[in-house]
N, C-alpha and C. Protein backbone atom coordinates (compact mmCIF):
# COMPACT_ATOMS: atom_id res chain seq x y z
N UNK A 1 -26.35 -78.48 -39.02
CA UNK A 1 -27.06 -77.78 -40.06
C UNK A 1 -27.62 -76.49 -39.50
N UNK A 2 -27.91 -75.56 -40.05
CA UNK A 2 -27.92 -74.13 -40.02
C UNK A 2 -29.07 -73.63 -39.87
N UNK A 3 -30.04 -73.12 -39.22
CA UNK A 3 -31.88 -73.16 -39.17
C UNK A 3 -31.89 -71.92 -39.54
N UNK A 4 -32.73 -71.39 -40.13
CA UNK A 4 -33.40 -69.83 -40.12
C UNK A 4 -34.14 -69.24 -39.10
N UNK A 5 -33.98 -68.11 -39.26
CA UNK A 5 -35.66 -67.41 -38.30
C UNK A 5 -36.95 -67.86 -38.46
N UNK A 6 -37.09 -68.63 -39.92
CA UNK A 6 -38.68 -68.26 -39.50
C UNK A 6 -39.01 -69.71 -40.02
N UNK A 7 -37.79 -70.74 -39.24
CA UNK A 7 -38.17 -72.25 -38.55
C UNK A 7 -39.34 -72.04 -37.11
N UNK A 8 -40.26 -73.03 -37.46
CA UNK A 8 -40.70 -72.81 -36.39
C UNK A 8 -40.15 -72.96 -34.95
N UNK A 9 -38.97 -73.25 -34.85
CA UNK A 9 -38.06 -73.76 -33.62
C UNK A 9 -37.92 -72.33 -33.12
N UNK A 10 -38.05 -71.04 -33.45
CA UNK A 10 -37.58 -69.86 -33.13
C UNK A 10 -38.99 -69.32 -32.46
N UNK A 11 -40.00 -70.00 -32.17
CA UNK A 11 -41.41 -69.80 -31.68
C UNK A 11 -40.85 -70.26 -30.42
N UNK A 12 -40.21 -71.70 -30.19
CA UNK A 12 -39.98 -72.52 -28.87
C UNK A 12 -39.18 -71.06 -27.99
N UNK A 13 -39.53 -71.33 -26.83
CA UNK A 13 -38.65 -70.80 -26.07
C UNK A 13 -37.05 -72.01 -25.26
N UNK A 14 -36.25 -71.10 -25.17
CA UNK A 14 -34.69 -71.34 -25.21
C UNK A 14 -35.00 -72.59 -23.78
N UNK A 15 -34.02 -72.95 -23.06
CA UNK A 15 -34.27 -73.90 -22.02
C UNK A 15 -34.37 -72.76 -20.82
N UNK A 16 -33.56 -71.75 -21.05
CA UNK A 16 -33.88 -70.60 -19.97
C UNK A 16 -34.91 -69.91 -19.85
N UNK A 17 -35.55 -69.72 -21.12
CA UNK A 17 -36.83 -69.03 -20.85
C UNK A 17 -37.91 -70.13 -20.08
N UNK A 18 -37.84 -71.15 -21.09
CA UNK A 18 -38.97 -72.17 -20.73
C UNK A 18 -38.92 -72.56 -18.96
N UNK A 19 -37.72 -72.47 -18.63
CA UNK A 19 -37.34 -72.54 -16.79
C UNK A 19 -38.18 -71.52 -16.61
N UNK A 20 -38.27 -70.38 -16.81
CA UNK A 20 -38.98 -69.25 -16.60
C UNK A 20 -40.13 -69.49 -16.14
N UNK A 21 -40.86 -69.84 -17.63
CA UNK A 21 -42.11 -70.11 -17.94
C UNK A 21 -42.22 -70.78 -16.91
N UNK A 22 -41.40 -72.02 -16.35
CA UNK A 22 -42.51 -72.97 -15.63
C UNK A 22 -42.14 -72.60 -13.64
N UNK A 23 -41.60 -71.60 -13.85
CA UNK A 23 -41.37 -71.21 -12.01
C UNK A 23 -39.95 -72.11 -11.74
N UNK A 24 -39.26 -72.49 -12.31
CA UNK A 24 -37.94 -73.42 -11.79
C UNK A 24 -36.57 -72.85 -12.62
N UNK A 25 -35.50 -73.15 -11.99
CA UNK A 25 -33.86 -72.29 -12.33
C UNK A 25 -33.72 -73.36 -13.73
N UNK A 26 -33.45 -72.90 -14.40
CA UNK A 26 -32.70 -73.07 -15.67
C UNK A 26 -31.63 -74.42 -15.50
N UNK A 27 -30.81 -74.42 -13.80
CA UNK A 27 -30.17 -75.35 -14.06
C UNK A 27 -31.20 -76.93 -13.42
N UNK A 28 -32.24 -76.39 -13.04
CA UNK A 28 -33.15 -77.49 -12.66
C UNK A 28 -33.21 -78.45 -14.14
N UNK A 29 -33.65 -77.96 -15.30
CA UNK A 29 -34.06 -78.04 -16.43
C UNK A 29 -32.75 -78.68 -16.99
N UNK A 30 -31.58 -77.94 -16.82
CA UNK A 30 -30.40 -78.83 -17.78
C UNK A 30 -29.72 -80.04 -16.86
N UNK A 31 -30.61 -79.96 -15.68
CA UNK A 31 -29.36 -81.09 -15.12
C UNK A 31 -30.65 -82.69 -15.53
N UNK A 32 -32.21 -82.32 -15.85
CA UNK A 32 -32.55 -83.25 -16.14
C UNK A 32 -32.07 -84.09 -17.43
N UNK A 33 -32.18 -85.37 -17.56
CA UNK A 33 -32.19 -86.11 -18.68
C UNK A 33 -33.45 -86.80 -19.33
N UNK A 34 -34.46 -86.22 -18.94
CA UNK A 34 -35.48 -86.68 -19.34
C UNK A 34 -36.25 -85.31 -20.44
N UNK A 35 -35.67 -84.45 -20.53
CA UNK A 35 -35.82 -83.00 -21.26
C UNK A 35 -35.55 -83.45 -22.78
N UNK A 36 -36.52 -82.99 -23.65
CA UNK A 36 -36.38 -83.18 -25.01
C UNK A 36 -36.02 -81.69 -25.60
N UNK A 37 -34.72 -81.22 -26.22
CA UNK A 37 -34.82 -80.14 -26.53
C UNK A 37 -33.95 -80.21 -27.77
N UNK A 38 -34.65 -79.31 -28.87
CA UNK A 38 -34.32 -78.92 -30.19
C UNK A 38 -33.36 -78.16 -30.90
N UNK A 39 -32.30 -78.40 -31.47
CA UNK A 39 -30.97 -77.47 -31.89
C UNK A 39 -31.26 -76.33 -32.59
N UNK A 40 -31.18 -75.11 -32.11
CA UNK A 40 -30.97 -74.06 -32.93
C UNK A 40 -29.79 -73.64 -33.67
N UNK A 41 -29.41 -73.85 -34.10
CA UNK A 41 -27.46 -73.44 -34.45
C UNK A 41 -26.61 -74.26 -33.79
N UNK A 42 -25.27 -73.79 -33.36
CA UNK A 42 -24.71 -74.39 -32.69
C UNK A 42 -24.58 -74.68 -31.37
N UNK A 43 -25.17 -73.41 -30.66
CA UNK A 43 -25.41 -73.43 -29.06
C UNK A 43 -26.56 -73.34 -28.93
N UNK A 44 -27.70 -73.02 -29.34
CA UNK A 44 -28.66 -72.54 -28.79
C UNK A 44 -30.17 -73.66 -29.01
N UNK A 45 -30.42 -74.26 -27.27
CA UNK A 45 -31.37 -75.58 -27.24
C UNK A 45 -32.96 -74.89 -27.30
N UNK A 46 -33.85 -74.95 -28.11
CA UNK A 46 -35.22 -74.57 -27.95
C UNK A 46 -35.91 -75.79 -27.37
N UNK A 47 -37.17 -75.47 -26.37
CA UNK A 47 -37.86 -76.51 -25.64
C UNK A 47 -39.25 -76.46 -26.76
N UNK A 48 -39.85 -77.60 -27.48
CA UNK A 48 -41.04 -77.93 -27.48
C UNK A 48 -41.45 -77.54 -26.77
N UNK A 49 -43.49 -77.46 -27.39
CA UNK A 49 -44.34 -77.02 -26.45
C UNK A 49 -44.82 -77.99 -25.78
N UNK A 50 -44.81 -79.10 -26.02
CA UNK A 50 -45.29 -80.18 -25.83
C UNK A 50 -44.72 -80.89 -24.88
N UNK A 51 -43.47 -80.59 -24.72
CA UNK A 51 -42.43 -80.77 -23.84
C UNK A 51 -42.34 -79.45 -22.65
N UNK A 52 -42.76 -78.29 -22.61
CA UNK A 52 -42.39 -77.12 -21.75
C UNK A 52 -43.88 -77.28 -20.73
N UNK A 53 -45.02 -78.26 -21.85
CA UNK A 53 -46.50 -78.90 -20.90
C UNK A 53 -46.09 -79.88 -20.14
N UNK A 54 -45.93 -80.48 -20.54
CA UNK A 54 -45.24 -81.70 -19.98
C UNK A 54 -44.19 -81.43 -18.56
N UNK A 55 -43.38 -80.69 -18.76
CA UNK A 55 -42.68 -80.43 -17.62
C UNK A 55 -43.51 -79.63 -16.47
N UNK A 56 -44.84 -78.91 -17.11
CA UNK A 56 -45.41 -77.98 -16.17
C UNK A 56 -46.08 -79.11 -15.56
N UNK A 57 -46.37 -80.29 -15.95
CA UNK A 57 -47.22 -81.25 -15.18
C UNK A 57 -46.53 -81.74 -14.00
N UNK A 58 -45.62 -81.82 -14.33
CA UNK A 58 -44.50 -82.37 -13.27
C UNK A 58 -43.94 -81.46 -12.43
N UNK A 59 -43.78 -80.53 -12.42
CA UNK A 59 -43.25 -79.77 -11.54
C UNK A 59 -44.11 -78.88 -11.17
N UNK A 60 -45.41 -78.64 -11.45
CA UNK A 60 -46.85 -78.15 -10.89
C UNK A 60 -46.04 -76.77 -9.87
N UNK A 61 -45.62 -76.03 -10.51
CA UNK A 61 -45.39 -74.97 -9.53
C UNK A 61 -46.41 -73.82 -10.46
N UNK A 62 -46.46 -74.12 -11.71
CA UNK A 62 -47.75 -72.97 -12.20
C UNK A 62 -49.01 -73.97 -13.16
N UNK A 63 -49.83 -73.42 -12.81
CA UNK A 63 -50.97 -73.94 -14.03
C UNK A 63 -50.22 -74.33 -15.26
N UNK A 64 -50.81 -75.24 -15.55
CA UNK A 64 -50.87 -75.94 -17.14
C UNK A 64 -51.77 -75.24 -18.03
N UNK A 65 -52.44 -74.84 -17.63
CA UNK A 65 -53.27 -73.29 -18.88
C UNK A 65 -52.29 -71.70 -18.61
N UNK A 66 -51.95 -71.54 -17.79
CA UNK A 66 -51.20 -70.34 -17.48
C UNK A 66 -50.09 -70.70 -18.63
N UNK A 67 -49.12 -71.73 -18.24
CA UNK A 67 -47.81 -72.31 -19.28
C UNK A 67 -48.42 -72.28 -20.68
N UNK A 68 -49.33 -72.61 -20.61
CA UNK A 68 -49.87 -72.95 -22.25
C UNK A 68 -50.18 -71.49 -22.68
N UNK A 69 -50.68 -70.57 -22.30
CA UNK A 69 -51.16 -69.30 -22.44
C UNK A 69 -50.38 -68.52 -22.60
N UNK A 70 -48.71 -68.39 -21.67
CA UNK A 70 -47.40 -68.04 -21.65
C UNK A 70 -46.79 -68.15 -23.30
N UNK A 71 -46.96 -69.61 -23.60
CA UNK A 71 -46.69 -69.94 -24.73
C UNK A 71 -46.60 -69.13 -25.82
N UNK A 72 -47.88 -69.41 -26.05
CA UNK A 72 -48.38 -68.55 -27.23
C UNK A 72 -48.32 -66.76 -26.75
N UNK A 73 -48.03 -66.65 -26.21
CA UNK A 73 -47.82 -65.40 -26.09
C UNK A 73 -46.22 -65.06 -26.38
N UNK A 74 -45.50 -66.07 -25.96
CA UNK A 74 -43.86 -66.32 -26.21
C UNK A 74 -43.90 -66.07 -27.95
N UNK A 75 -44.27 -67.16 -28.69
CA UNK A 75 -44.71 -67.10 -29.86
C UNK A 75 -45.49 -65.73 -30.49
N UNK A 76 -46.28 -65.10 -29.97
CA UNK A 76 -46.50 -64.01 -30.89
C UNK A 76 -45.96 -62.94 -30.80
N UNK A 77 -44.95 -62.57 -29.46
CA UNK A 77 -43.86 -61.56 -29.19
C UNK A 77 -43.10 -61.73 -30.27
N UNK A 78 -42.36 -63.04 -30.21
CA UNK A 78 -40.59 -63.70 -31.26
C UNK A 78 -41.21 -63.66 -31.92
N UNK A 79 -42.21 -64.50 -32.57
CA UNK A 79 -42.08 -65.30 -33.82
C UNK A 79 -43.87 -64.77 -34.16
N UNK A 80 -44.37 -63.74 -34.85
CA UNK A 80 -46.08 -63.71 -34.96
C UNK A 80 -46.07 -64.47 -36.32
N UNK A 81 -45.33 -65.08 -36.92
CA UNK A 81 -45.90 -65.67 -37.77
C UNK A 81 -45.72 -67.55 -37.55
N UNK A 82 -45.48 -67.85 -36.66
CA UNK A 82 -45.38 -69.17 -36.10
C UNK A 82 -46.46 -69.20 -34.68
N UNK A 83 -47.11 -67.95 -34.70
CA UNK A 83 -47.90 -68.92 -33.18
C UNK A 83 -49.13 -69.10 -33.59
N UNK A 84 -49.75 -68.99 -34.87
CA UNK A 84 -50.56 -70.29 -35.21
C UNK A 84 -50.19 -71.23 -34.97
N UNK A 85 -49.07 -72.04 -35.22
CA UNK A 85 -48.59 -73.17 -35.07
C UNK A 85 -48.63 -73.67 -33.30
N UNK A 86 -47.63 -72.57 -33.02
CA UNK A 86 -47.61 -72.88 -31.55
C UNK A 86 -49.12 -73.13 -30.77
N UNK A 87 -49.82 -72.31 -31.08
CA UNK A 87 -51.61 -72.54 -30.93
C UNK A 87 -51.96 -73.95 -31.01
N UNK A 88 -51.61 -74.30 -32.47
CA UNK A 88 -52.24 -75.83 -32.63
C UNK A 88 -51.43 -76.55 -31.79
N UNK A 89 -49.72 -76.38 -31.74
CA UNK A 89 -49.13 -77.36 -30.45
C UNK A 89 -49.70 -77.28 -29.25
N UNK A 90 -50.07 -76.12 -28.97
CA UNK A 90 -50.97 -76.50 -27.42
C UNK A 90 -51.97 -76.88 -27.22
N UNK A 91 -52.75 -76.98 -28.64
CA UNK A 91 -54.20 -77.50 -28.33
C UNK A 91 -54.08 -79.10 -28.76
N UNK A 92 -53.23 -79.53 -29.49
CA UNK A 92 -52.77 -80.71 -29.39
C UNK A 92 -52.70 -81.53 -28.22
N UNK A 93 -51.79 -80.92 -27.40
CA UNK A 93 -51.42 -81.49 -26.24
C UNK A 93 -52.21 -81.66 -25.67
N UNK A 94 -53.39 -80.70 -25.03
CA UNK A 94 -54.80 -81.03 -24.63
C UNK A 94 -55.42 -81.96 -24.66
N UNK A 95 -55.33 -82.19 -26.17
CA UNK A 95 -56.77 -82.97 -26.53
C UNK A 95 -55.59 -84.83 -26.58
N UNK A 96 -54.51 -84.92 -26.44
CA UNK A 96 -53.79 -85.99 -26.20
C UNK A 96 -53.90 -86.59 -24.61
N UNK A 97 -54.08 -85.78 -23.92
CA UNK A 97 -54.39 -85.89 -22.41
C UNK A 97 -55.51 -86.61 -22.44
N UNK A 98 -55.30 -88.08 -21.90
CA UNK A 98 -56.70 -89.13 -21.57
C UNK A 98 -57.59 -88.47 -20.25
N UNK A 99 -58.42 -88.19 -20.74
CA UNK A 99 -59.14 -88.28 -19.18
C UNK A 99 -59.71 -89.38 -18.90
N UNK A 100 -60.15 -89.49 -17.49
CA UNK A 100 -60.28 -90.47 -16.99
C UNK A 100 -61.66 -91.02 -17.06
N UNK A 101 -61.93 -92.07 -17.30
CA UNK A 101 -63.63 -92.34 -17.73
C UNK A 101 -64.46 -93.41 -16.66
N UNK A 102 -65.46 -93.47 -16.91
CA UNK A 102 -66.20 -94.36 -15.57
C UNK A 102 -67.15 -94.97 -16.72
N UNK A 103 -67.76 -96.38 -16.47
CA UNK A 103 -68.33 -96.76 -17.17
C UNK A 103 -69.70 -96.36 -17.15
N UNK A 104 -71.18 -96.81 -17.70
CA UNK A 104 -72.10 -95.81 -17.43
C UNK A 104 -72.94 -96.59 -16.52
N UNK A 105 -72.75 -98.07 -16.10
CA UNK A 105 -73.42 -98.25 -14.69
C UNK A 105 -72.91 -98.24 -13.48
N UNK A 106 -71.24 -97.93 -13.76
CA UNK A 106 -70.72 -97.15 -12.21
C UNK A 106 -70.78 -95.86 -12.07
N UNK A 107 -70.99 -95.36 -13.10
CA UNK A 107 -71.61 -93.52 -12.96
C UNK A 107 -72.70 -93.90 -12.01
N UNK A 108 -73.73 -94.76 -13.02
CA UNK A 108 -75.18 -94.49 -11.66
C UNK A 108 -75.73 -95.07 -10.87
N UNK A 109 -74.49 -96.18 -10.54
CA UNK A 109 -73.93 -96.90 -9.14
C UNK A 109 -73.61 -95.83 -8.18
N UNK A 110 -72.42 -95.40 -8.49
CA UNK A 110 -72.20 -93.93 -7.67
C UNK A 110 -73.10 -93.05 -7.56
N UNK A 111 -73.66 -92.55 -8.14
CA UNK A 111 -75.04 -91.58 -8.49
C UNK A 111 -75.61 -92.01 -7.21
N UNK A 112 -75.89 -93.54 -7.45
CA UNK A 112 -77.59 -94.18 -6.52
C UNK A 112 -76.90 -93.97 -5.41
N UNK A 113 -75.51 -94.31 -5.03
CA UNK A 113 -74.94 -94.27 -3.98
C UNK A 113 -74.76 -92.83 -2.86
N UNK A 114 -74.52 -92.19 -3.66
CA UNK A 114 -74.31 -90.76 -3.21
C UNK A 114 -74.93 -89.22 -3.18
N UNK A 115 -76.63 -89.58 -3.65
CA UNK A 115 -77.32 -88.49 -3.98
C UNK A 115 -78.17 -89.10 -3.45
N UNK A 116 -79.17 -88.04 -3.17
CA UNK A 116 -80.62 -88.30 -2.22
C UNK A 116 -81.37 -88.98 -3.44
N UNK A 117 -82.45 -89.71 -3.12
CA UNK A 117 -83.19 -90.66 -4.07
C UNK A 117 -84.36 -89.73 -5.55
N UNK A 118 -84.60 -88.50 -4.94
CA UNK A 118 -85.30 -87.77 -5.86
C UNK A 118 -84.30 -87.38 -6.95
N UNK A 119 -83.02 -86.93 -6.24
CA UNK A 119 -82.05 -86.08 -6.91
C UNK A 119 -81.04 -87.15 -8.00
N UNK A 120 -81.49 -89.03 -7.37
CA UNK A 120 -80.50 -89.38 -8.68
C UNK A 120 -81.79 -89.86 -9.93
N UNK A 121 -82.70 -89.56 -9.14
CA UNK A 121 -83.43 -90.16 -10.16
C UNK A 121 -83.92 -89.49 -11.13
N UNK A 122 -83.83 -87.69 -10.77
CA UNK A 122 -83.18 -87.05 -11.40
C UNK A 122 -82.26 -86.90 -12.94
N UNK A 123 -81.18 -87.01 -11.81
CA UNK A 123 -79.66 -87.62 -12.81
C UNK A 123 -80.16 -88.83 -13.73
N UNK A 124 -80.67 -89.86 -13.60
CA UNK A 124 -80.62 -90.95 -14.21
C UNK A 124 -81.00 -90.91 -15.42
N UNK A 125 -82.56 -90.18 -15.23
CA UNK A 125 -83.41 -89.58 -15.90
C UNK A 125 -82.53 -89.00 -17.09
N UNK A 126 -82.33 -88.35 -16.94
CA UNK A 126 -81.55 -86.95 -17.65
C UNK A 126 -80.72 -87.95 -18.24
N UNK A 127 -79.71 -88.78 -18.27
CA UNK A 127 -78.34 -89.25 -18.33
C UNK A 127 -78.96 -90.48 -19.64
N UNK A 128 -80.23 -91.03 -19.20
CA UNK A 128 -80.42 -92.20 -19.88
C UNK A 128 -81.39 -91.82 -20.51
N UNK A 129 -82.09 -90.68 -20.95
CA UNK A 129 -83.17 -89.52 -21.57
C UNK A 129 -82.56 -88.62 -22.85
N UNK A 130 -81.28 -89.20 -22.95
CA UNK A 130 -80.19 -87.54 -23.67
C UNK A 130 -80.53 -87.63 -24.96
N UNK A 131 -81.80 -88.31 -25.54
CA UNK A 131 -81.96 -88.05 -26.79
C UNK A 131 -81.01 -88.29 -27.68
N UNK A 132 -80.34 -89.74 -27.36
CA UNK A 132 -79.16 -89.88 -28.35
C UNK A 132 -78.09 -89.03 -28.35
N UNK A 133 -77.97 -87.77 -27.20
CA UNK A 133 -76.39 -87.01 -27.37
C UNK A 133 -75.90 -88.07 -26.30
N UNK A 134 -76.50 -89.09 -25.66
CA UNK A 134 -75.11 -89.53 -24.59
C UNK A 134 -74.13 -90.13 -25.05
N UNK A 135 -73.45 -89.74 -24.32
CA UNK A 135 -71.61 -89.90 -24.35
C UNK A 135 -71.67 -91.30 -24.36
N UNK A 136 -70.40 -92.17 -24.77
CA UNK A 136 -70.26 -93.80 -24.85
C UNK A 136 -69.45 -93.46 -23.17
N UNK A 137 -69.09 -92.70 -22.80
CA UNK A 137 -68.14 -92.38 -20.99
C UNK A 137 -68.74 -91.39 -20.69
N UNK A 138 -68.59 -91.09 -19.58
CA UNK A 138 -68.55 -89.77 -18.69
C UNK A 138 -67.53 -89.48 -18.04
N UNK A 139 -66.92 -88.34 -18.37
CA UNK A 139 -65.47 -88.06 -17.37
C UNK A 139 -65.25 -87.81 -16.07
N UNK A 140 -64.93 -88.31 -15.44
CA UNK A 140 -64.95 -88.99 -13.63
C UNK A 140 -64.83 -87.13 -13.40
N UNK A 141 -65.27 -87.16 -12.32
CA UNK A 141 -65.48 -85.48 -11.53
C UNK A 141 -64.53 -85.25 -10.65
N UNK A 142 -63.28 -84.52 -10.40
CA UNK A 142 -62.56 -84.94 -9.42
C UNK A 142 -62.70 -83.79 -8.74
């Protein structure tokens, strides 16, 4: 089937660009089988954004905000009326990313453990004081 220009698939960048984007050769990208990529016509494969993040995780040769930033910039060069969209695909992806959580008496297990005694009591203070904004987790500090 036959796509138009102003499918949002014409925002994605091609499998060559997206190699680009992420610092690796083009044939790195087609010799994987784990690559999800989208038909433009008859030859031509567009990469998800969600998928061009995803690969930046894994092959960590550039930031995952740099790739994401690339993105939408890919998108408002080609396509300025699709990188709203592309926008929300990357902030999607973000907010799909689990971070990692600690419960809240091994937070100030660790706390008691690893801070001078003024300074967790401090922390504790503060943490178990929050006036009802505390968090049900706290996201581990790495």
């Amino acid at each position: 089937m036959a796509t138009t220009l102003d499918t949002p698939l014409i925002a994605y960048p091609t499998l060559s660009q997206a190699a680009n984007l992420l610092g690796v050769s083009p044939s790195t990208l087609s010799r994987r089988q784990d690559v999800a990529l989208e038909s433009m016509g008859e030859r031509d494969k567009r990469v998800p954004v969600a998928e061009v993040l995803r690969l930046a995780a894994i092959f960590r040769r550039r930031a995952i905000n740099e790739v994401a930033a690339d993105l939408i910039d890919y998108a408002r060069e080609r396509a300025p009326t699709q990188a709203s969209s592309v926008e929300g695909d990357v902030e999607h992806f973000f907010e799909q990313l689990e971070a990692p959580t600690v419960r809240e008496r091994d937070f100030l297990a660790e706390a008691k453990r690893a801070l001078p005694r003024e300074l967790y009591r401090e922390v504790e203070r503060a943490y178990r004081d929050g006036a009802g904004r505390r968090p049900t987790s706290i996201v581990a500090m790495e």
